[in-house]
PDB file of N, CA and C in Angstrom:
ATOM      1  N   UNK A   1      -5.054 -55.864  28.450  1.00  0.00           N
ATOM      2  CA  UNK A   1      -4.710 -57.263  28.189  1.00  0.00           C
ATOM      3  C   UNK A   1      -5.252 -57.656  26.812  1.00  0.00           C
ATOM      4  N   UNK A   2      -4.410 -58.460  25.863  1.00  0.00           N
ATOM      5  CA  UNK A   2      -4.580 -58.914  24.656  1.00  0.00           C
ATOM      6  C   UNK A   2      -5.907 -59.915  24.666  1.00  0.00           C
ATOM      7  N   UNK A   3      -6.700 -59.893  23.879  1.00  0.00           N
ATOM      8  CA  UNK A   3      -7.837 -61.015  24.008  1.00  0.00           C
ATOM      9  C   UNK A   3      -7.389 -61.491  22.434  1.00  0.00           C
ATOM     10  N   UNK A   4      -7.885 -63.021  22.653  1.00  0.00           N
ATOM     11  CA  UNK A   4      -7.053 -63.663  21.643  1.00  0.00           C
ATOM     12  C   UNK A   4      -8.200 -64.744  21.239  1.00  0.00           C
ATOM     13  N   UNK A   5      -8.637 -65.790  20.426  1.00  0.00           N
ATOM     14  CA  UNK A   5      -9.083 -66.561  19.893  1.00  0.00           C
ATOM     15  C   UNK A   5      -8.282 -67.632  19.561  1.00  0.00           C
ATOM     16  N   UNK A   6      -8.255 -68.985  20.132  1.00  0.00           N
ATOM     17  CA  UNK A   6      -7.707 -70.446  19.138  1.00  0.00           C
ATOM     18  C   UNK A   6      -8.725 -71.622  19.055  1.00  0.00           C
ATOM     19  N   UNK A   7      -8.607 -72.071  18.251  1.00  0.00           N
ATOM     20  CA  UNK A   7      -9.063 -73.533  17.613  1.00  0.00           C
ATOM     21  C   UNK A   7      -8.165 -74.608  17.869  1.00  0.00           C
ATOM     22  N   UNK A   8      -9.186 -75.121  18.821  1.00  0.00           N
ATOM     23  CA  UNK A   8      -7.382 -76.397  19.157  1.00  0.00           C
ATOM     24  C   UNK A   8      -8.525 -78.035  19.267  1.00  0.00           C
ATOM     25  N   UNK A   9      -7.601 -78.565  18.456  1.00  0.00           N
ATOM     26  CA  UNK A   9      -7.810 -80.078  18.086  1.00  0.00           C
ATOM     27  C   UNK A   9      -6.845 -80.538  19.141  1.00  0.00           C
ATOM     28  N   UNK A  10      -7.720 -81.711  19.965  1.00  0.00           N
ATOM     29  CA  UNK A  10      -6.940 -82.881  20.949  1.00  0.00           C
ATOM     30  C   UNK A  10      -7.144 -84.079  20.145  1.00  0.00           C
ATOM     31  N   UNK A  11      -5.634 -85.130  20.516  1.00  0.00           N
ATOM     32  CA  UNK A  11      -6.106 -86.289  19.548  1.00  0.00           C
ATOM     33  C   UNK A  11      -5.304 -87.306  20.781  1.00  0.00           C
ATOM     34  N   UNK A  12      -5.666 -88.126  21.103  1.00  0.00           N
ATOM     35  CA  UNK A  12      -5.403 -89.244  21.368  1.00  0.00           C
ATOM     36  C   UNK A  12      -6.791 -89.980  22.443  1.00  0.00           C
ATOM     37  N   UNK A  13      -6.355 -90.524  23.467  1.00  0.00           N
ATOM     38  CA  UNK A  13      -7.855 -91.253  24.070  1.00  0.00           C
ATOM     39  C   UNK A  13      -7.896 -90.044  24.895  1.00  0.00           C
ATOM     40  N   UNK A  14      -9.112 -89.146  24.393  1.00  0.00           N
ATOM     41  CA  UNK A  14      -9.884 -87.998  25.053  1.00  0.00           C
ATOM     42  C   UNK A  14     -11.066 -87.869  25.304  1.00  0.00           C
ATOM     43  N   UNK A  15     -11.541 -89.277  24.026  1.00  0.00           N
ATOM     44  CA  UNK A  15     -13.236 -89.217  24.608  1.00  0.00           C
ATOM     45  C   UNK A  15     -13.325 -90.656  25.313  1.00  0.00           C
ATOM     46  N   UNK A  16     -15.122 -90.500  26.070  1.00  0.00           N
ATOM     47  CA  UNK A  16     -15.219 -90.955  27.608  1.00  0.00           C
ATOM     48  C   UNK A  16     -14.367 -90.950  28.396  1.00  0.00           C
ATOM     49  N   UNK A  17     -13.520 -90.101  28.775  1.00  0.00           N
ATOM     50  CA  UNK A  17     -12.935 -89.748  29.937  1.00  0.00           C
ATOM     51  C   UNK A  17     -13.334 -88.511  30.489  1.00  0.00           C
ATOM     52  N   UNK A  18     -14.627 -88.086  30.157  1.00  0.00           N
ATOM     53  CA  UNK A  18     -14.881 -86.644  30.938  1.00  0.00           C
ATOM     54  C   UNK A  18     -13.585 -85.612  30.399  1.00  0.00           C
ATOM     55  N   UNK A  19     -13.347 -85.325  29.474  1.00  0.00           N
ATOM     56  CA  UNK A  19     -12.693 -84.400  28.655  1.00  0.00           C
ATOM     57  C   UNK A  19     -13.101 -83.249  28.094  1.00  0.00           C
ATOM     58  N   UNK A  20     -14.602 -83.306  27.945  1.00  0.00           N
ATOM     59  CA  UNK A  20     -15.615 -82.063  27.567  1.00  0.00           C
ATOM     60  C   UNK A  20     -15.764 -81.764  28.756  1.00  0.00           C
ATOM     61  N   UNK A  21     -16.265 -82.189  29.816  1.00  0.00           N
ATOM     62  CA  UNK A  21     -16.860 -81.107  31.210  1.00  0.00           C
ATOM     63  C   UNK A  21     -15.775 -80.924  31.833  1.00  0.00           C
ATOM     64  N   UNK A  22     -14.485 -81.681  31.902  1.00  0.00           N
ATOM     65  CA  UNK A  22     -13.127 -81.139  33.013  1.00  0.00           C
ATOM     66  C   UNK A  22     -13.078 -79.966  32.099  1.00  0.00           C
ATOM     67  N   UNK A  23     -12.701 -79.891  30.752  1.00  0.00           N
ATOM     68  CA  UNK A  23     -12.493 -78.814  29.995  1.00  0.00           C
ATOM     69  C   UNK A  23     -13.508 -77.204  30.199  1.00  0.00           C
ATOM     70  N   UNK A  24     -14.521 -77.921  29.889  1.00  0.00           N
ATOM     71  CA  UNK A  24     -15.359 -76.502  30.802  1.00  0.00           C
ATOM     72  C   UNK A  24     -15.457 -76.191  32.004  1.00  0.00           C
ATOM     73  N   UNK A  25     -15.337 -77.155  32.841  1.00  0.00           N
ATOM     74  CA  UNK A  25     -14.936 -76.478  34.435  1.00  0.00           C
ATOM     75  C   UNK A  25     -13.378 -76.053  33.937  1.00  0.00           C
ATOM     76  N   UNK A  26     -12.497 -76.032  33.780  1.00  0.00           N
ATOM     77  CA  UNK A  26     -11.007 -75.546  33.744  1.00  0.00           C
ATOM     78  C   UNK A  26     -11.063 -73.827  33.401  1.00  0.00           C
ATOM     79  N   UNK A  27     -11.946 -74.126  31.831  1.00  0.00           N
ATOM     80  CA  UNK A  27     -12.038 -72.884  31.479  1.00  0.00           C
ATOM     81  C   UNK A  27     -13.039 -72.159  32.005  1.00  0.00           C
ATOM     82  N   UNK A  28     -13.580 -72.012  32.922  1.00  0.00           N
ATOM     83  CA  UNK A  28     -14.637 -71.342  33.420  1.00  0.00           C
ATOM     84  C   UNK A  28     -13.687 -70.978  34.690  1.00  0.00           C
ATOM     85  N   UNK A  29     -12.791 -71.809  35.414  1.00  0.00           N
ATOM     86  CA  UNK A  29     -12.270 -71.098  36.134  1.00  0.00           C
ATOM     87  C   UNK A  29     -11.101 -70.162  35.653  1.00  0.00           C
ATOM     88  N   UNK A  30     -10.611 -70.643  34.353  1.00  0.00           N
ATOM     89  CA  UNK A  30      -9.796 -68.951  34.261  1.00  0.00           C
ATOM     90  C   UNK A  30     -10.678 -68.522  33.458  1.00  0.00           C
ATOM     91  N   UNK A  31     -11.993 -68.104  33.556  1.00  0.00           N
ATOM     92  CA  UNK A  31     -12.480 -67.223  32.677  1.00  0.00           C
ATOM     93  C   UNK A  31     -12.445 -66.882  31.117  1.00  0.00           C
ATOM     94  N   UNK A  32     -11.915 -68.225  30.176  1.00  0.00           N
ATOM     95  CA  UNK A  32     -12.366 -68.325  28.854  1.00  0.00           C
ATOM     96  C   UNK A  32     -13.171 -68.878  28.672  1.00  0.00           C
ATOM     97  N   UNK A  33     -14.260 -68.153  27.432  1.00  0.00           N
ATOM     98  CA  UNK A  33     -15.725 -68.266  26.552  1.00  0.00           C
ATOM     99  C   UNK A  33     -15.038 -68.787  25.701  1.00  0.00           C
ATOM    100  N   UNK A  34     -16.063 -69.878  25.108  1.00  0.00           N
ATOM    101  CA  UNK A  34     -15.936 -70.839  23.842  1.00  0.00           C
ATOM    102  C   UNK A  34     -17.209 -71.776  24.189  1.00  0.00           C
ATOM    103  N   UNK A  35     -16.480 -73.033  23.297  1.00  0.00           N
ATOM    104  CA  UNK A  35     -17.257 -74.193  23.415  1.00  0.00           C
ATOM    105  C   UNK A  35     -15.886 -75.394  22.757  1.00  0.00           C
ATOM    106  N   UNK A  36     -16.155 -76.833  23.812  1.00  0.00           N
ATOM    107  CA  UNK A  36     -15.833 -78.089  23.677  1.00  0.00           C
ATOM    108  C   UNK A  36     -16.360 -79.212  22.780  1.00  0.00           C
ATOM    109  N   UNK A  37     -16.552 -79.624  22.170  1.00  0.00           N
ATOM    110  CA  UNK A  37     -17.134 -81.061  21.687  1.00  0.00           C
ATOM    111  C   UNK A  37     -16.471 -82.241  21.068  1.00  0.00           C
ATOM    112  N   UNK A  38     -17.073 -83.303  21.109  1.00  0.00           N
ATOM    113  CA  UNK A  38     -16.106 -84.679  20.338  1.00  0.00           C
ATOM    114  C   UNK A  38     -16.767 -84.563  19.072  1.00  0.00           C
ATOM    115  N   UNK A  39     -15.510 -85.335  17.986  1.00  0.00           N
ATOM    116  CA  UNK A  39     -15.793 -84.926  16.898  1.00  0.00           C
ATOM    117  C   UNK A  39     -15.723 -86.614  16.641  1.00  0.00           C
ATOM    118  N   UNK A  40     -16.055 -86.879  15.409  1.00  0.00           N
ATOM    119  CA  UNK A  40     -16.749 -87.856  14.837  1.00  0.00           C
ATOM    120  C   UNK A  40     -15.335 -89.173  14.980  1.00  0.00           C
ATOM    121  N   UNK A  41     -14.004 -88.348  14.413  1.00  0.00           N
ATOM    122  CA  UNK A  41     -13.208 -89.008  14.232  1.00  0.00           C
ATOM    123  C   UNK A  41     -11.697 -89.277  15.439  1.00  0.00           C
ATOM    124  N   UNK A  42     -12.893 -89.054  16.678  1.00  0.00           N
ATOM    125  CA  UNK A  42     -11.977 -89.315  18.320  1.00  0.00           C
ATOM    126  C   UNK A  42     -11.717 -88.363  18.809  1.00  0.00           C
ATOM    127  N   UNK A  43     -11.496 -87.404  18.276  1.00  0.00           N
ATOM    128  CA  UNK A  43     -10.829 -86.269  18.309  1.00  0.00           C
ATOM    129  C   UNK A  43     -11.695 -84.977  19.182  1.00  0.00           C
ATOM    130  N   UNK A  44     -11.074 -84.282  19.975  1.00  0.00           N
ATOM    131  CA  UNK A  44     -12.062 -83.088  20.703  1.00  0.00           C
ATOM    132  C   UNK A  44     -11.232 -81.782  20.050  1.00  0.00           C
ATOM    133  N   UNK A  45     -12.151 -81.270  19.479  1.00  0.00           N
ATOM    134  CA  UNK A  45     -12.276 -79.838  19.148  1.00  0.00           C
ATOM    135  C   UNK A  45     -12.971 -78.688  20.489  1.00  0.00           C
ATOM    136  N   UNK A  46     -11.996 -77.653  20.168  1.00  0.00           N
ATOM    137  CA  UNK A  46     -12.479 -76.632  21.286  1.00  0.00           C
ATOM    138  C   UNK A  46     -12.125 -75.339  20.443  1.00  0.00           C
ATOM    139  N   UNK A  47     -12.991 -74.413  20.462  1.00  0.00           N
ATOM    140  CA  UNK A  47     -12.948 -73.312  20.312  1.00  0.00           C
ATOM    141  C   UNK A  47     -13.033 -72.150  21.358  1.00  0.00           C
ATOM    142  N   UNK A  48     -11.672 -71.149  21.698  1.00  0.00           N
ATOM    143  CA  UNK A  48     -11.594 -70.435  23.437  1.00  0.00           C
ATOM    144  C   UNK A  48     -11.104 -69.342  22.949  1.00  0.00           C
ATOM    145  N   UNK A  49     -11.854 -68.167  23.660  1.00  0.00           N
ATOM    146  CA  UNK A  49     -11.428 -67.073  23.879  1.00  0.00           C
ATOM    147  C   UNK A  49     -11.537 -66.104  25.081  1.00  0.00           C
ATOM    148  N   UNK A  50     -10.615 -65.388  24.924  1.00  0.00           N
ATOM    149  CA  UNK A  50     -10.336 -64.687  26.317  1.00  0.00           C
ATOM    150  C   UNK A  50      -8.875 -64.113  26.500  1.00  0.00           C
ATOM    151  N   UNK A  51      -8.313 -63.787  27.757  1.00  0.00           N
ATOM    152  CA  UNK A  51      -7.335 -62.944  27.766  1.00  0.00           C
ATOM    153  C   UNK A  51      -6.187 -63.918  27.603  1.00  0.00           C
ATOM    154  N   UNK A  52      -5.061 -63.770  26.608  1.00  0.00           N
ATOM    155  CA  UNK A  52      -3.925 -64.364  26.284  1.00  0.00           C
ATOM    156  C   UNK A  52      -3.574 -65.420  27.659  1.00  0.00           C
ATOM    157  N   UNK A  53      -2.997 -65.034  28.416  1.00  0.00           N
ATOM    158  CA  UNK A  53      -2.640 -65.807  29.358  1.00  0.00           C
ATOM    159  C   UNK A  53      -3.396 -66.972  29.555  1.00  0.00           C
ATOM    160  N   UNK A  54      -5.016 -66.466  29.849  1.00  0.00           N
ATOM    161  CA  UNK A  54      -5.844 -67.361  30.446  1.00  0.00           C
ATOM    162  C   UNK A  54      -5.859 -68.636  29.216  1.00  0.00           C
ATOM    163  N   UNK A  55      -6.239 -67.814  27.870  1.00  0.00           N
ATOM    164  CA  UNK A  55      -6.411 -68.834  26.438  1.00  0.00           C
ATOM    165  C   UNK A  55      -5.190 -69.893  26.831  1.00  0.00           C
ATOM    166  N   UNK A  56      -3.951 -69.337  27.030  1.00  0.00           N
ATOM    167  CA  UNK A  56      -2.294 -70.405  26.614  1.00  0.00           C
ATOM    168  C   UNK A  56      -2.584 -71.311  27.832  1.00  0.00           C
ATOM    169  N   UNK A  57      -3.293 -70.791  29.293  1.00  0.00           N
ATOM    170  CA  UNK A  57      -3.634 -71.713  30.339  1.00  0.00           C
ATOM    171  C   UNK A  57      -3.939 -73.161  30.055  1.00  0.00           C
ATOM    172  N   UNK A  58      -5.265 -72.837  29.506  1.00  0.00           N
ATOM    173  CA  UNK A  58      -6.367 -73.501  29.061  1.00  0.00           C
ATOM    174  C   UNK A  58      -5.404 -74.572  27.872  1.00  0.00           C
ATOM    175  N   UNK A  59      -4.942 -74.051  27.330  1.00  0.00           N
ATOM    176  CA  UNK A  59      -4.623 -74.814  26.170  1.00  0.00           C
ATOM    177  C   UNK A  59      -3.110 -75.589  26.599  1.00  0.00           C
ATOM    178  N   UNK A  60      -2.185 -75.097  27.708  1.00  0.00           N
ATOM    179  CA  UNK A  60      -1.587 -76.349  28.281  1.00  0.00           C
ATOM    180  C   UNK A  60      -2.221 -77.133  28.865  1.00  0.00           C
ATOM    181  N   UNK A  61      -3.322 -76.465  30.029  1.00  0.00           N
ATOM    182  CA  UNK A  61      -3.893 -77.782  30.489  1.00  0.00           C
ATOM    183  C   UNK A  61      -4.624 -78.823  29.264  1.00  0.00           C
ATOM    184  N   UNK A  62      -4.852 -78.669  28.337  1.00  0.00           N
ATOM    185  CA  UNK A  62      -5.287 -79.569  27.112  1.00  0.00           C
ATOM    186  C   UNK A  62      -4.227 -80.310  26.874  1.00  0.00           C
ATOM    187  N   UNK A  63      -3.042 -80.339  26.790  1.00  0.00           N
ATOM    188  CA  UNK A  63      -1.710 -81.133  26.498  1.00  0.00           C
ATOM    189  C   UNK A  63      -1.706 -82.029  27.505  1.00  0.00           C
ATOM    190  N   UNK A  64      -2.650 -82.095  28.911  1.00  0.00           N
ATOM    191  CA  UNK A  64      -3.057 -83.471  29.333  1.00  0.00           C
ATOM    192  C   UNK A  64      -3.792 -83.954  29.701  1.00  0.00           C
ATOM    193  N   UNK A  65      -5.188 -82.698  29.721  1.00  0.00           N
ATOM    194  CA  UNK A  65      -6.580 -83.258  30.181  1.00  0.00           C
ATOM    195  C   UNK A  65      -6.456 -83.673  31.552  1.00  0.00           C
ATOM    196  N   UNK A  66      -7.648 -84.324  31.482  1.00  0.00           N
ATOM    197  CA  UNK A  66      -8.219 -84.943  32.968  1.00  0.00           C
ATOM    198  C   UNK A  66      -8.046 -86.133  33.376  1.00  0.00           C
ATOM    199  N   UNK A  67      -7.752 -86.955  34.614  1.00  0.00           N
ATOM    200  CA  UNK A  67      -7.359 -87.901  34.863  1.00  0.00           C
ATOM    201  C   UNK A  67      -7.380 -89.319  33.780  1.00  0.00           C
ATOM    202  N   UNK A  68      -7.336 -90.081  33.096  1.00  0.00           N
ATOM    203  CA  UNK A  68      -7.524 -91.113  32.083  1.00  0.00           C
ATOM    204  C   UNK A  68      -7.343 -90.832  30.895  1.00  0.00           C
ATOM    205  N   UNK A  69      -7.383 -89.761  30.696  1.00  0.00           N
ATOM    206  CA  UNK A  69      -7.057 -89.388  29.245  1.00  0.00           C
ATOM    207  C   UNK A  69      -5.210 -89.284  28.887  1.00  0.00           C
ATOM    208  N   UNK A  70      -5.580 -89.432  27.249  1.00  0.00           N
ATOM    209  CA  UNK A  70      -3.629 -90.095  27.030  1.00  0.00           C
ATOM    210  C   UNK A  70      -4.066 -88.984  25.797  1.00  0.00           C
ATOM    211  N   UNK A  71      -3.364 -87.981  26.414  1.00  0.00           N
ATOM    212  CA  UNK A  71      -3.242 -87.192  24.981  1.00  0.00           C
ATOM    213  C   UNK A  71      -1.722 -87.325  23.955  1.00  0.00           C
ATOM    214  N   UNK A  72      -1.953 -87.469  22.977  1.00  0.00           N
ATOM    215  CA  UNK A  72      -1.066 -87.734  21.931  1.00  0.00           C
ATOM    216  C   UNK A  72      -0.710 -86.179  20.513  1.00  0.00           C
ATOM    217  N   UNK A  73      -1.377 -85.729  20.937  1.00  0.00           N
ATOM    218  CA  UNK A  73      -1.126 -84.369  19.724  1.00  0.00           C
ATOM    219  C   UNK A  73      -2.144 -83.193  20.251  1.00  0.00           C
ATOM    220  N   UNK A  74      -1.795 -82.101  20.225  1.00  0.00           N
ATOM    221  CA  UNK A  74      -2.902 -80.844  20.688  1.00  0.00           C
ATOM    222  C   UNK A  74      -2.484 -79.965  19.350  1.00  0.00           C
ATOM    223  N   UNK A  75      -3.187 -79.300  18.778  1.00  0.00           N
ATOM    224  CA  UNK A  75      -3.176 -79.020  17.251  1.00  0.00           C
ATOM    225  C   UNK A  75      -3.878 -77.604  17.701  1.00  0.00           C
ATOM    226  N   UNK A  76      -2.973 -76.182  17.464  1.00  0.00           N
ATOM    227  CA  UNK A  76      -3.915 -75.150  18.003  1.00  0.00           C
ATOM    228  C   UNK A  76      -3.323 -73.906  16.469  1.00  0.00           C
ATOM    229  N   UNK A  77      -4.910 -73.454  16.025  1.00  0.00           N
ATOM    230  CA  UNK A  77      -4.720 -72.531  15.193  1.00  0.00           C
ATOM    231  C   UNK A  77      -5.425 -71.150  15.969  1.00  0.00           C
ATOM    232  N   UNK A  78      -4.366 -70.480  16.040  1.00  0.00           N
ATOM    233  CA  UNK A  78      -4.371 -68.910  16.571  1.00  0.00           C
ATOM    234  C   UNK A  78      -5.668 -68.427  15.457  1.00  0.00           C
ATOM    235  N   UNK A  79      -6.457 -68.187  15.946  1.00  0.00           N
ATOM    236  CA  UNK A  79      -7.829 -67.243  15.085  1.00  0.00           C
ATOM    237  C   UNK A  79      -8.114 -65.315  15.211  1.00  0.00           C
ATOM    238  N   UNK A  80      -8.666 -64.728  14.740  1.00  0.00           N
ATOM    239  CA  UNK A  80      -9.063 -63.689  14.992  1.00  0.00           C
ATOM    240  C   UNK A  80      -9.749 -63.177  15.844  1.00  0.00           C
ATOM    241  N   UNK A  81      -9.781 -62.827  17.058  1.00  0.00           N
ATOM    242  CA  UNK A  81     -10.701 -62.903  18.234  1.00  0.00           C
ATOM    243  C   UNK A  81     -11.986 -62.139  17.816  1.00  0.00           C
ATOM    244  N   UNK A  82     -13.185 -62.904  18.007  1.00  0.00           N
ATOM    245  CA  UNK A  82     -14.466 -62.154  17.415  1.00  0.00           C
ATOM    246  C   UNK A  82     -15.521 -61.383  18.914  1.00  0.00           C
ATOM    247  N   UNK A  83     -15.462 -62.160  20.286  1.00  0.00           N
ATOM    248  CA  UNK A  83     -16.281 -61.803  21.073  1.00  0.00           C
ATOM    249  C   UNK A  83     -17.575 -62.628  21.103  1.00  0.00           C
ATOM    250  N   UNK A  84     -17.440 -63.468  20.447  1.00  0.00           N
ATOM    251  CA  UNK A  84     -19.155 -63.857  20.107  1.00  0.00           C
ATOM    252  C   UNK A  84     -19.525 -65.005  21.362  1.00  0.00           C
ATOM    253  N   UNK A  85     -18.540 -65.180  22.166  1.00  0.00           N
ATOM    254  CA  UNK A  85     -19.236 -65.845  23.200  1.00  0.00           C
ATOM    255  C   UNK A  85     -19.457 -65.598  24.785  1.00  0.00           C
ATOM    256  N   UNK A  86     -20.250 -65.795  25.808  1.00  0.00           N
ATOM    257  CA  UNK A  86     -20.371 -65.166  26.795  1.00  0.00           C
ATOM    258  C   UNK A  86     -20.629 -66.081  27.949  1.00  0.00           C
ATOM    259  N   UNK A  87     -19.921 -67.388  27.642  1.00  0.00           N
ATOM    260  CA  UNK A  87     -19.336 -68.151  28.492  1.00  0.00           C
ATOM    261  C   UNK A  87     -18.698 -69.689  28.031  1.00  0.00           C
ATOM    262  N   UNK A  88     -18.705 -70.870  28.799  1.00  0.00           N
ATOM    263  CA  UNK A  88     -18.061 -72.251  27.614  1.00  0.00           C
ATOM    264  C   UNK A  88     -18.923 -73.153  27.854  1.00  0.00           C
ATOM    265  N   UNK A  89     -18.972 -73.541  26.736  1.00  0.00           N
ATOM    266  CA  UNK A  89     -20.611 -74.718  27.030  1.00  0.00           C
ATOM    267  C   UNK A  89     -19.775 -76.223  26.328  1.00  0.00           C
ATOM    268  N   UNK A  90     -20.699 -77.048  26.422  1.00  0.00           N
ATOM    269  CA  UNK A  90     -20.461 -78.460  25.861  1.00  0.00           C
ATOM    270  C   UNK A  90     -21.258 -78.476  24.914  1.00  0.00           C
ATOM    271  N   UNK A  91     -20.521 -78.837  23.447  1.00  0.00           N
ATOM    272  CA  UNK A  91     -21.277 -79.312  22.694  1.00  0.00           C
ATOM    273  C   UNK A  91     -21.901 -80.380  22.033  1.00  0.00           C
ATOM    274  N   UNK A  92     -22.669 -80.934  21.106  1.00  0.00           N
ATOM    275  CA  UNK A  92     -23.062 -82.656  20.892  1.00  0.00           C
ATOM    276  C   UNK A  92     -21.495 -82.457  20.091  1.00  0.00           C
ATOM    277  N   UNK A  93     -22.014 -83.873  18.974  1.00  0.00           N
ATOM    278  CA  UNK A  93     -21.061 -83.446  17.881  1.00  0.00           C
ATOM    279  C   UNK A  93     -20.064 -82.667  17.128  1.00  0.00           C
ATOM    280  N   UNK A  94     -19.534 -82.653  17.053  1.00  0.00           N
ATOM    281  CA  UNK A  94     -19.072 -81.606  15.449  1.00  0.00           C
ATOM    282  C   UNK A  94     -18.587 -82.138  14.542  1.00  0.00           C
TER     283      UNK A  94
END
């Protein structure tokens, strides 16, 4: 199975709606490593890797998040898969 890396920007009302921890419970149940966080300008950044399928999972369920959230744009740049993580955490800032 292909292991793959993306960078995906969410933009519309994603923060305080529990959008960082639904996101890491989601991806923890299909088994992609990364990390979640809100970024300064509304916006949640996530960085995920893992097996193709599971990554494209993860990243439709981002096209609507968790109950209250109104997503408006999901922005995903395909990366080089590196390995460097060994599970998905929440982050402060970015």
């Amino acid at each position: 199975m292909a292991l793959v890396r993306a960078r995906v920007v969410v933009s519309g009302r994603v923060q305080g709606v529990f959008f960082r921890y639904t996101t890491c419970q989601e991806a923890e149940r299909l088994k992609v490593n990364g990390w979640v966080a809100n970024r300064r300008d509304g916006t949640v950044e996530a960085v995920m890797e893992g097996e193709k399928p599971a990554v494209e999972a993860l990243i439709t369920w981002c096209h609507h998040g968790p109950p209250g959230a109104v997503v408006r744009k999901v922005e995903v740049d395909w990366q080089e898969y590196k390995g460097e993580f060994s599970s998905f955490s929440i982050k402060g800032w970015g």
